[in-house]
C-alpha atoms as a PDB file:
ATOM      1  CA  UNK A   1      -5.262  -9.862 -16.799  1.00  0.00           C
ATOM      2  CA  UNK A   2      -6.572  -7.526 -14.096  1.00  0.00           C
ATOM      3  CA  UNK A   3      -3.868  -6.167 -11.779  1.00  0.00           C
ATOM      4  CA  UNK A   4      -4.252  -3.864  -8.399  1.00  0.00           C
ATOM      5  CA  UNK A   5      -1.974  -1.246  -8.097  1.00  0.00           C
ATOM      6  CA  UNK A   6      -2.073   0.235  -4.532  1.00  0.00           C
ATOM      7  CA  UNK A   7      -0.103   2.149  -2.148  1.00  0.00           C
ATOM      8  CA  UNK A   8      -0.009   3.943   1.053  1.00  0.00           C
ATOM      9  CA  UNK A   9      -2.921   2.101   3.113  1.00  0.00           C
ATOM     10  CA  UNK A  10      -1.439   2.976   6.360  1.00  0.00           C
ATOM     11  CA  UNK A  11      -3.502   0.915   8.578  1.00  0.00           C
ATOM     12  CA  UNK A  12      -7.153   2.051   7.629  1.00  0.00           C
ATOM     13  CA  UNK A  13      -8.838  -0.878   7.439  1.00  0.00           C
ATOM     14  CA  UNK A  14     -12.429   0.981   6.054  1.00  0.00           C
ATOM     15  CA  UNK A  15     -10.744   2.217   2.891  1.00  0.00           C
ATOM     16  CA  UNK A  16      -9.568  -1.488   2.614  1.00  0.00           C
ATOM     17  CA  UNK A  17     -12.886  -3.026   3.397  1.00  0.00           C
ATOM     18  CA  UNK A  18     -14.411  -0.401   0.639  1.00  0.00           C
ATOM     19  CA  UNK A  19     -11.604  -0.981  -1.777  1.00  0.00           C
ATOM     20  CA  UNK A  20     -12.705  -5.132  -1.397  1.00  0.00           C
ATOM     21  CA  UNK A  21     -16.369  -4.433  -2.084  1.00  0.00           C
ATOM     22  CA  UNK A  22     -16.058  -1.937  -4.963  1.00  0.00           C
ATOM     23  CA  UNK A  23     -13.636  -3.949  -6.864  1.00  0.00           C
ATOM     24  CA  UNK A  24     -14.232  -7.645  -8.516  1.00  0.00           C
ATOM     25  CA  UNK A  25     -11.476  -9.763  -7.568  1.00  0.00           C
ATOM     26  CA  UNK A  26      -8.380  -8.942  -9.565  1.00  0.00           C
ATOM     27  CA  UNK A  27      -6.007 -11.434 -10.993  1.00  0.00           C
ATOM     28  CA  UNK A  28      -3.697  -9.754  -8.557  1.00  0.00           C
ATOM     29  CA  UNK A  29      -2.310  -7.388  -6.420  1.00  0.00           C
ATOM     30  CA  UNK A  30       1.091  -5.456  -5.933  1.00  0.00           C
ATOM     31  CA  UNK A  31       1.353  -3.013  -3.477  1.00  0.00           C
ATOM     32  CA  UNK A  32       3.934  -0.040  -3.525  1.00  0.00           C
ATOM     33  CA  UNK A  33       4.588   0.295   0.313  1.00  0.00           C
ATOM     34  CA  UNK A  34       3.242   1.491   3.621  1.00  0.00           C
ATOM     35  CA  UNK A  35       0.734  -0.681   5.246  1.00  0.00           C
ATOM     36  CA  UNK A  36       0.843   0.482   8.758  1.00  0.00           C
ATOM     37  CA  UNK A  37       0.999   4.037  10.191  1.00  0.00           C
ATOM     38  CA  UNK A  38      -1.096   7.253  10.090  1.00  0.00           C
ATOM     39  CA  UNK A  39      -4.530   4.697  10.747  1.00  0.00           C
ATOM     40  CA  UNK A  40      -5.726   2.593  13.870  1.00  0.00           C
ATOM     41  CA  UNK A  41      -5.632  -0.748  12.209  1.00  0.00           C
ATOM     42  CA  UNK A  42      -2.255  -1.570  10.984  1.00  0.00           C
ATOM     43  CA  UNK A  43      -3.115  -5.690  12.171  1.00  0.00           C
ATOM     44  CA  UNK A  44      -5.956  -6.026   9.868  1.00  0.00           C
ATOM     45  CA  UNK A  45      -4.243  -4.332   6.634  1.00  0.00           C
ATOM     46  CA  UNK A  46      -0.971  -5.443   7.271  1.00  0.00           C
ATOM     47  CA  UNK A  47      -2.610  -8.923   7.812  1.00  0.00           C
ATOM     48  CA  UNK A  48      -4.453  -8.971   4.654  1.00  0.00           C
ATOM     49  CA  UNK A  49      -1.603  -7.351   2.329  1.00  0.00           C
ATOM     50  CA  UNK A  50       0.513 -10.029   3.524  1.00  0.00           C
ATOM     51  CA  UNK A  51      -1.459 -12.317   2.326  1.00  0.00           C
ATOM     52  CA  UNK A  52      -3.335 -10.820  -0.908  1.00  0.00           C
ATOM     53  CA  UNK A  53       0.147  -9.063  -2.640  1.00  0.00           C
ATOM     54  CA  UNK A  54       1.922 -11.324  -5.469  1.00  0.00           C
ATOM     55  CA  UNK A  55       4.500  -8.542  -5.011  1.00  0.00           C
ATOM     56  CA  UNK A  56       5.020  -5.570  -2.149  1.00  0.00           C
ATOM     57  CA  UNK A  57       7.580  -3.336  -1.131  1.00  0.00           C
ATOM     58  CA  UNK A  58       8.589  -1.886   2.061  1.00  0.00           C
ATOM     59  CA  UNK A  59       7.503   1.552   2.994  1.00  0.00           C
ATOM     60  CA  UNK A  60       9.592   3.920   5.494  1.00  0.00           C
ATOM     61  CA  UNK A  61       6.492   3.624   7.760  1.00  0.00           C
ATOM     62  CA  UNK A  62       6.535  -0.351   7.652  1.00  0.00           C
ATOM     63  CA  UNK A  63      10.381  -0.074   7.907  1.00  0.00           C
ATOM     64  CA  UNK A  64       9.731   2.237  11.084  1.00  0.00           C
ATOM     65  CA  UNK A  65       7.194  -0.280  12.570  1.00  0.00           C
ATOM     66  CA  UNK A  66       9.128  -3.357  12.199  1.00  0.00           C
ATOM     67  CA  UNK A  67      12.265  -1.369  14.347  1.00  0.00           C
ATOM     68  CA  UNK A  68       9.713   0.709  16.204  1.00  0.00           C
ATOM     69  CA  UNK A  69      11.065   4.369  15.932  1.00  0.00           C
ATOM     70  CA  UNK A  70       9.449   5.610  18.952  1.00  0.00           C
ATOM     71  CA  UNK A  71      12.422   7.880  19.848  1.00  0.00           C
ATOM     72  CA  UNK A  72      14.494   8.287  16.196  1.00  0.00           C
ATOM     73  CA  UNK A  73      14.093  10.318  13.642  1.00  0.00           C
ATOM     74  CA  UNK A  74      10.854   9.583  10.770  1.00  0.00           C
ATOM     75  CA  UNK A  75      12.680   9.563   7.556  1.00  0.00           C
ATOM     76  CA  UNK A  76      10.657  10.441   4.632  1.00  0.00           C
ATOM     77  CA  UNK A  77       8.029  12.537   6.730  1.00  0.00           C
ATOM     78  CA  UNK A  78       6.701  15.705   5.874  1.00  0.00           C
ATOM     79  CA  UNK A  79       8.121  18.019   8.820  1.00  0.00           C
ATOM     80  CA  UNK A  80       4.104  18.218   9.880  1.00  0.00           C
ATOM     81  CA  UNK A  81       3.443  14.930  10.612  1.00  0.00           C
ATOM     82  CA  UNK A  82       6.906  14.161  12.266  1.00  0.00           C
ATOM     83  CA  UNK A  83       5.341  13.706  15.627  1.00  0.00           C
ATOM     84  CA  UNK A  84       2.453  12.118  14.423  1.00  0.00           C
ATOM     85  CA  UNK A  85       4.269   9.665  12.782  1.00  0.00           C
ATOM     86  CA  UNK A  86       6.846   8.704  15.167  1.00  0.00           C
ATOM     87  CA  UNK A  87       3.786   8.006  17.818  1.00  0.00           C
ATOM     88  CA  UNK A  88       1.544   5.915  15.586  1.00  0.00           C
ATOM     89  CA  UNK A  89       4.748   3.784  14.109  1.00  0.00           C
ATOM     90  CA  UNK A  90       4.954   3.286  17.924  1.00  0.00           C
ATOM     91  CA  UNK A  91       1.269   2.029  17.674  1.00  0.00           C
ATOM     92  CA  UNK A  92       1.876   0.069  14.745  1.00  0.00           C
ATOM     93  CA  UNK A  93       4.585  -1.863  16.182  1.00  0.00           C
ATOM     94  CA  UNK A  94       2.678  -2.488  19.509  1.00  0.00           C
ATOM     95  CA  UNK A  95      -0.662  -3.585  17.569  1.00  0.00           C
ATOM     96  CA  UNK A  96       1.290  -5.595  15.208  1.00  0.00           C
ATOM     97  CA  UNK A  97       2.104 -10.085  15.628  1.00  0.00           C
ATOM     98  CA  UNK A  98       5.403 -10.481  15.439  1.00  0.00           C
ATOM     99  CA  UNK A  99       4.462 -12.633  12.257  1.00  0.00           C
ATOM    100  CA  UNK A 100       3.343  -9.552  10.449  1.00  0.00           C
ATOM    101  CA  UNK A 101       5.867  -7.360  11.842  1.00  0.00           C
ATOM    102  CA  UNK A 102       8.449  -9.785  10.315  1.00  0.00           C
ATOM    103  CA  UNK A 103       6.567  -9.872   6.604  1.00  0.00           C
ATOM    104  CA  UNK A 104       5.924  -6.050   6.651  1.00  0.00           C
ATOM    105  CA  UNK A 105       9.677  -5.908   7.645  1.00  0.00           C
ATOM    106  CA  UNK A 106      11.249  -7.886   5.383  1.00  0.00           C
ATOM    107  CA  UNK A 107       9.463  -7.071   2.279  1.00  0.00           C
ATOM    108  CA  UNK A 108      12.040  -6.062  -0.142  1.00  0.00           C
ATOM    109  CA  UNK A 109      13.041  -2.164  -0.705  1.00  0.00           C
ATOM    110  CA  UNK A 110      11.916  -2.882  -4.602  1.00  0.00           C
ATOM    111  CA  UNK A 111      10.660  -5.751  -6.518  1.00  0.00           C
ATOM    112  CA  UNK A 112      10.710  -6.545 -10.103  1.00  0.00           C
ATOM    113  CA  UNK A 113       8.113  -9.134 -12.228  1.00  0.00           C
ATOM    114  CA  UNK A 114       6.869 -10.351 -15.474  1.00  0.00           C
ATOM    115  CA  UNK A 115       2.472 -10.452 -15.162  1.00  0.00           C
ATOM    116  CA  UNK A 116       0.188 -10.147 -18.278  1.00  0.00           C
ATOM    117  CA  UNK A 117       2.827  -9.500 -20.765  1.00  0.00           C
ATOM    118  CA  UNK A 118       4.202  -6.499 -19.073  1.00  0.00           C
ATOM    119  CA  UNK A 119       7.287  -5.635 -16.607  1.00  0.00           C
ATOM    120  CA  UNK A 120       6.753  -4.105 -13.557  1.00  0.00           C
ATOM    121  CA  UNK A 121       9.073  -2.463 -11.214  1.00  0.00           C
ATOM    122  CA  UNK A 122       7.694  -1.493  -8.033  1.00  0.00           C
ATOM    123  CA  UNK A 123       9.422   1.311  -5.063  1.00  0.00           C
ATOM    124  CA  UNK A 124       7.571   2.744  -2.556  1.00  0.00           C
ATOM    125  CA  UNK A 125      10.258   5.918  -3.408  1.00  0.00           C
ATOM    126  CA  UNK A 126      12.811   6.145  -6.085  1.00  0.00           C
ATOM    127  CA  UNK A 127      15.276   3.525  -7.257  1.00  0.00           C
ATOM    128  CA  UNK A 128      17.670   5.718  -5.654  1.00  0.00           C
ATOM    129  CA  UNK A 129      15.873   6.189  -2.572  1.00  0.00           C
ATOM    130  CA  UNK A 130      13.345   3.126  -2.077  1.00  0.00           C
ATOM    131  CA  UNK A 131      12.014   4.335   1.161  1.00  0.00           C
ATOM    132  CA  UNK A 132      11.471   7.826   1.217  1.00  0.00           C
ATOM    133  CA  UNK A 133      12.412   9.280  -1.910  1.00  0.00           C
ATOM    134  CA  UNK A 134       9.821  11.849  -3.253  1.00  0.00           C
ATOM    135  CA  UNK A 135       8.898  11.394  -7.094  1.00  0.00           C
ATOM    136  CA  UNK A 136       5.250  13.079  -8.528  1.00  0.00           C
ATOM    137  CA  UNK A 137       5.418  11.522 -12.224  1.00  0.00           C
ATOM    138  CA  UNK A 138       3.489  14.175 -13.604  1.00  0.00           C
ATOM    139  CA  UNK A 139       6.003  17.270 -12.566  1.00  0.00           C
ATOM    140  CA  UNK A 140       8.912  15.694 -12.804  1.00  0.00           C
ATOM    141  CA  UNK A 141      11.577  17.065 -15.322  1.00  0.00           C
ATOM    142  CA  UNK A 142      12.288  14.363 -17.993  1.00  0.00           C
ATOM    143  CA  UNK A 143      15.853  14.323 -17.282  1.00  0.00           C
ATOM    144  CA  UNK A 144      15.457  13.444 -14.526  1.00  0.00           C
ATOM    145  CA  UNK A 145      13.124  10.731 -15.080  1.00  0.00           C
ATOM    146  CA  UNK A 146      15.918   9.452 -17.499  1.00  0.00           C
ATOM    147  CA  UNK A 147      18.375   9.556 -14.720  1.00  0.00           C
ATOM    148  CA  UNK A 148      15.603   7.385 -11.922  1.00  0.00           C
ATOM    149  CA  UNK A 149      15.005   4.832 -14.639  1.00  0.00           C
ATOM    150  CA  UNK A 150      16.999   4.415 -17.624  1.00  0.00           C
ATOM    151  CA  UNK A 151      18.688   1.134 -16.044  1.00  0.00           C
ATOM    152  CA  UNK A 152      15.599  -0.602 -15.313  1.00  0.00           C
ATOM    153  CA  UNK A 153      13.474  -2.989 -17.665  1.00  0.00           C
ATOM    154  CA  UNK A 154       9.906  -2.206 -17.288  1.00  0.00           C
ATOM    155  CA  UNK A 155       6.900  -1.242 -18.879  1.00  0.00           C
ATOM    156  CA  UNK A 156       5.534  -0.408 -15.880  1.00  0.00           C
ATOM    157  CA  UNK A 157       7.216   1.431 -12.689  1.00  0.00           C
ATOM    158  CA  UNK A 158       5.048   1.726 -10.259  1.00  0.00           C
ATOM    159  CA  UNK A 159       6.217   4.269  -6.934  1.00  0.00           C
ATOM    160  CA  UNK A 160       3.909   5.707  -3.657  1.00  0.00           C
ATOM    161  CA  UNK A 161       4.926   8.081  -0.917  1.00  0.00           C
ATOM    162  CA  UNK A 162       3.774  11.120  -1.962  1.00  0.00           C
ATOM    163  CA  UNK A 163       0.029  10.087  -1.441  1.00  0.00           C
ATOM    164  CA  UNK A 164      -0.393  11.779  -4.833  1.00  0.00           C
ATOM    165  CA  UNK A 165      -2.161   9.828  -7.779  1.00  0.00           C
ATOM    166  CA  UNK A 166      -0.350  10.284 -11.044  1.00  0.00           C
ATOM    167  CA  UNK A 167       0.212   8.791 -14.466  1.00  0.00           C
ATOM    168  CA  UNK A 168       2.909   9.822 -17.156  1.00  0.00           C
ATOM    169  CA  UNK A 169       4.212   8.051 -20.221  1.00  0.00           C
ATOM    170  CA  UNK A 170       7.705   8.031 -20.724  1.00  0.00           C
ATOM    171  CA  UNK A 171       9.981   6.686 -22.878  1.00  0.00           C
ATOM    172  CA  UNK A 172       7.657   3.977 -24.234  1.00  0.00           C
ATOM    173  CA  UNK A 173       6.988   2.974 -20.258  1.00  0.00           C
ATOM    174  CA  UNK A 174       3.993   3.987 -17.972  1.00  0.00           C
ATOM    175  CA  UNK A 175       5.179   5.530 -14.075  1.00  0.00           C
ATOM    176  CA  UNK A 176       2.165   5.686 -11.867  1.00  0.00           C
ATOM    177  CA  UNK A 177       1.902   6.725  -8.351  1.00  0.00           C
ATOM    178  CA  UNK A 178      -1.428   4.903  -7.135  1.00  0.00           C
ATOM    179  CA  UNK A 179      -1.616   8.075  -5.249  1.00  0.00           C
ATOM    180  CA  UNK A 180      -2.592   6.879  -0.749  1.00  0.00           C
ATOM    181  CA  UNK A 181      -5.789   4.244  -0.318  1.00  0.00           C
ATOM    182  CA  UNK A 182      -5.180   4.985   3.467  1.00  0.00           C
ATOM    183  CA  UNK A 183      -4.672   8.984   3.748  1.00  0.00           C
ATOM    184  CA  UNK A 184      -5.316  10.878   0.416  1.00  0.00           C
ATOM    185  CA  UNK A 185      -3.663  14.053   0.030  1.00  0.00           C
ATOM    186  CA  UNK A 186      -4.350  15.382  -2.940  1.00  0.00           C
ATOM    187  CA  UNK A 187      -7.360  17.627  -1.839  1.00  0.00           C
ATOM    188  CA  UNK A 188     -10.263  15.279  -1.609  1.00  0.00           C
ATOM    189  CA  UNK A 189     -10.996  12.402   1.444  1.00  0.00           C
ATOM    190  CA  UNK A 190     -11.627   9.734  -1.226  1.00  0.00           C
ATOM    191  CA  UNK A 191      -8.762   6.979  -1.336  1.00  0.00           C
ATOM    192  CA  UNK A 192      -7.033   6.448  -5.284  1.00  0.00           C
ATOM    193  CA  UNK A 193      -5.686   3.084  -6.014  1.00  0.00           C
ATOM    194  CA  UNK A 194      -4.679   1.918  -9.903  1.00  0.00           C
ATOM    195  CA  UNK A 195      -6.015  -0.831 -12.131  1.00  0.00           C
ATOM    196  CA  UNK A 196      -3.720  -2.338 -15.078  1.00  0.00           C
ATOM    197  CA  UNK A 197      -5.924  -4.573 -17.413  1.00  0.00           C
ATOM    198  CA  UNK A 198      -4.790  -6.275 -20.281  1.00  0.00           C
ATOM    199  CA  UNK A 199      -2.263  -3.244 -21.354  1.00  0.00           C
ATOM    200  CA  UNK A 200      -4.735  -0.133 -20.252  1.00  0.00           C
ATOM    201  CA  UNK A 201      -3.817   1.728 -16.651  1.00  0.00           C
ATOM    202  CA  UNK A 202      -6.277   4.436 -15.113  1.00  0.00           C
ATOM    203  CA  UNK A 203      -6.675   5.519 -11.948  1.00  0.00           C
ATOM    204  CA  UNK A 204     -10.022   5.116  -9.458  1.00  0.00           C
ATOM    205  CA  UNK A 205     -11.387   6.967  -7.193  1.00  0.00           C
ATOM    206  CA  UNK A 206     -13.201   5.556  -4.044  1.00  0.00           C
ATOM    207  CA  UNK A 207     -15.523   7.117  -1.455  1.00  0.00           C
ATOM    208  CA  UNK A 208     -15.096   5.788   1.904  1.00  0.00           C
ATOM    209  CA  UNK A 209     -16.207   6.056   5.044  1.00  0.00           C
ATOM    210  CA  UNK A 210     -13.579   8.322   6.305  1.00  0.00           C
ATOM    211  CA  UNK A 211     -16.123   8.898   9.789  1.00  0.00           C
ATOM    212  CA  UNK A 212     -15.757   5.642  11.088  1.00  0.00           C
ATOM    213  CA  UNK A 213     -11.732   5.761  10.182  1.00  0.00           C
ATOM    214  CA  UNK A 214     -11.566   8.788  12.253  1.00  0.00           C
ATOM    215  CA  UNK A 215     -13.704   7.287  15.398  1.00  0.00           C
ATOM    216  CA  UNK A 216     -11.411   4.244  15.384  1.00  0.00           C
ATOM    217  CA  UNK A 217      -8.425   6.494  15.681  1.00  0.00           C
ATOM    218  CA  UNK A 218      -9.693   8.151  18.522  1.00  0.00           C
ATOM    219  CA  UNK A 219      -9.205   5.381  20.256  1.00  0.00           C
ATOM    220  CA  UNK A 220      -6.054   4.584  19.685  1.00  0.00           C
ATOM    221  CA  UNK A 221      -3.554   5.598  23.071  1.00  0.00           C
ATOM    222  CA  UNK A 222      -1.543   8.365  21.418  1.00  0.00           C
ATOM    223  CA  UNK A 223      -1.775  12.106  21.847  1.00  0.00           C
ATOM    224  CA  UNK A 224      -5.153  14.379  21.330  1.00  0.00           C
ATOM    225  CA  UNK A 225      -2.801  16.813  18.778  1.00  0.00           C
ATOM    226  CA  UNK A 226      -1.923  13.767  17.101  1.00  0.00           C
ATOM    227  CA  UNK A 227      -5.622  12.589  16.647  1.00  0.00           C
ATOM    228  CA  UNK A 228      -7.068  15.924  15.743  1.00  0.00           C
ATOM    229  CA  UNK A 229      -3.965  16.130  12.880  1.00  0.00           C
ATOM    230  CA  UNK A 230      -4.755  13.044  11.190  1.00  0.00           C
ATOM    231  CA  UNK A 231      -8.498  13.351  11.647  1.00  0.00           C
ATOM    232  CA  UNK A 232      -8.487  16.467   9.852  1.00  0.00           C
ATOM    233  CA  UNK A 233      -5.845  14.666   7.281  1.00  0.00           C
ATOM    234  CA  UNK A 234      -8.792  12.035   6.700  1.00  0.00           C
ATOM    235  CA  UNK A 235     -11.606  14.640   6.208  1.00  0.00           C
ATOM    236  CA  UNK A 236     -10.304  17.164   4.322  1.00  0.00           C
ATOM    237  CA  UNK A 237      -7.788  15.307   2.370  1.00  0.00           C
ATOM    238  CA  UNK A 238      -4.416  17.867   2.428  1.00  0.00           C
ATOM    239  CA  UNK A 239      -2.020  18.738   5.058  1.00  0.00           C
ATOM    240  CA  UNK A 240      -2.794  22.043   7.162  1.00  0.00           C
END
């Protein structure tokens, strides 16, 4: 069985699109949270997650979009990209149906299932914080990774967020963080996603075009700071 792990598209489509025509089509797909925010197209991925995911969990950003947070605070934001993301949740929610506002919104905070002989668990955070809490796999001190998961049955937890890719092996279980298909941060433009097949996990890297994700979001009726911030997000892949 061949199973898509993915995370963090926020709403760019291309990296979608590119994700589609690189990979054969998989048994399934689950999906560790954020469709919408950050990107110009939060319709078109939040339209086809809704209807490609066995399993998908609600991000802070899809939570934001569903309530629209134009005003409120962004929980789970890097200080940054706090007024970046409260203006293109705004745009999410405006470009959004209210059918796929409603799915995006009312996909669980985590979701557990049996696929290919394996257990996953799936958070966009932590079990302890679903929506924005901040786990990287590989750093994180063993105790505390006892602490996060002891009470859950799975083989394999699967978390997002942190729009860093990561794998770690832990206490006979797998905890993966796709790392972002929709704004990498991890010092390189090119999206990360996960593949689980038949038992084996890696993580893939995908070149995209990035260009045409940028010229979309200039577009898009929100601030010039806030365009120039995530365009530079999309080509350089880091925060400034």
């Amino acid at each position: 069985m061949r199973i898509l792990l993915l995370a963090d598209v926020h709403a760019n489509w291309q990296a979608l699109l590119s994700l589609q025509r690189a990979e054969r089509k998989p048994d399934t797909v689950l999906f560790a949270g954020d469709a919408v925010g950050y990107g110009p197209d939060a319709s078109d991925c939040a339209r086809w997650l809704l209807a490609n995911t066995t399993a998908a969990v609600r991000g802070n950003h899809d939570d934001g979009a569903q309530r629209s947070q134009r005003d409120g605070v962004c929980f789970g934001v890097p200080p940054e990209l706090v007024s970046a993301a409260r203006e293109m949740i705004a745009y999410s929610h405006q470009c959004l149906s209210a059918r796929e506002l409603n799915g995006i919104g009312h996909w669980p905070l985590t979701a557990s299932l049996a696929l290919g002989g394996a257990r996953f668990y799936i958070a966009h955070g932590t079990p302890a914080d679903p929506l924005c809490g901040q786990l990287n796999p590989a750093l994180c001190p063993e105790a505390d990774l006892h602490s996060l998961f002891d009470g859950i049955e799975a083989d394999v937890i699967v978390v997002g967020h942190t729009h860093m890719p990561a794998i770690r092996k832990f206490a006979g279980r797998l905890i993966v963080n796709p790392g972002s298909l929709g704004q990498p941060r991890y010092g390189t433009p090119d999206a990360t996603y996960a593949v689980w097949e038949d038992g084996q996990l890696q993580i893939k890297h995908l070149h995209y075009d990035h260009d045409t994700t940028a010229q979309r979001l200039r577009l898009a009726p929100v601030s010039i700071e806030t365009i120039e911030q995530l365009t530079a997000v999309l080509e350089k892949g880091f925060l400034q």
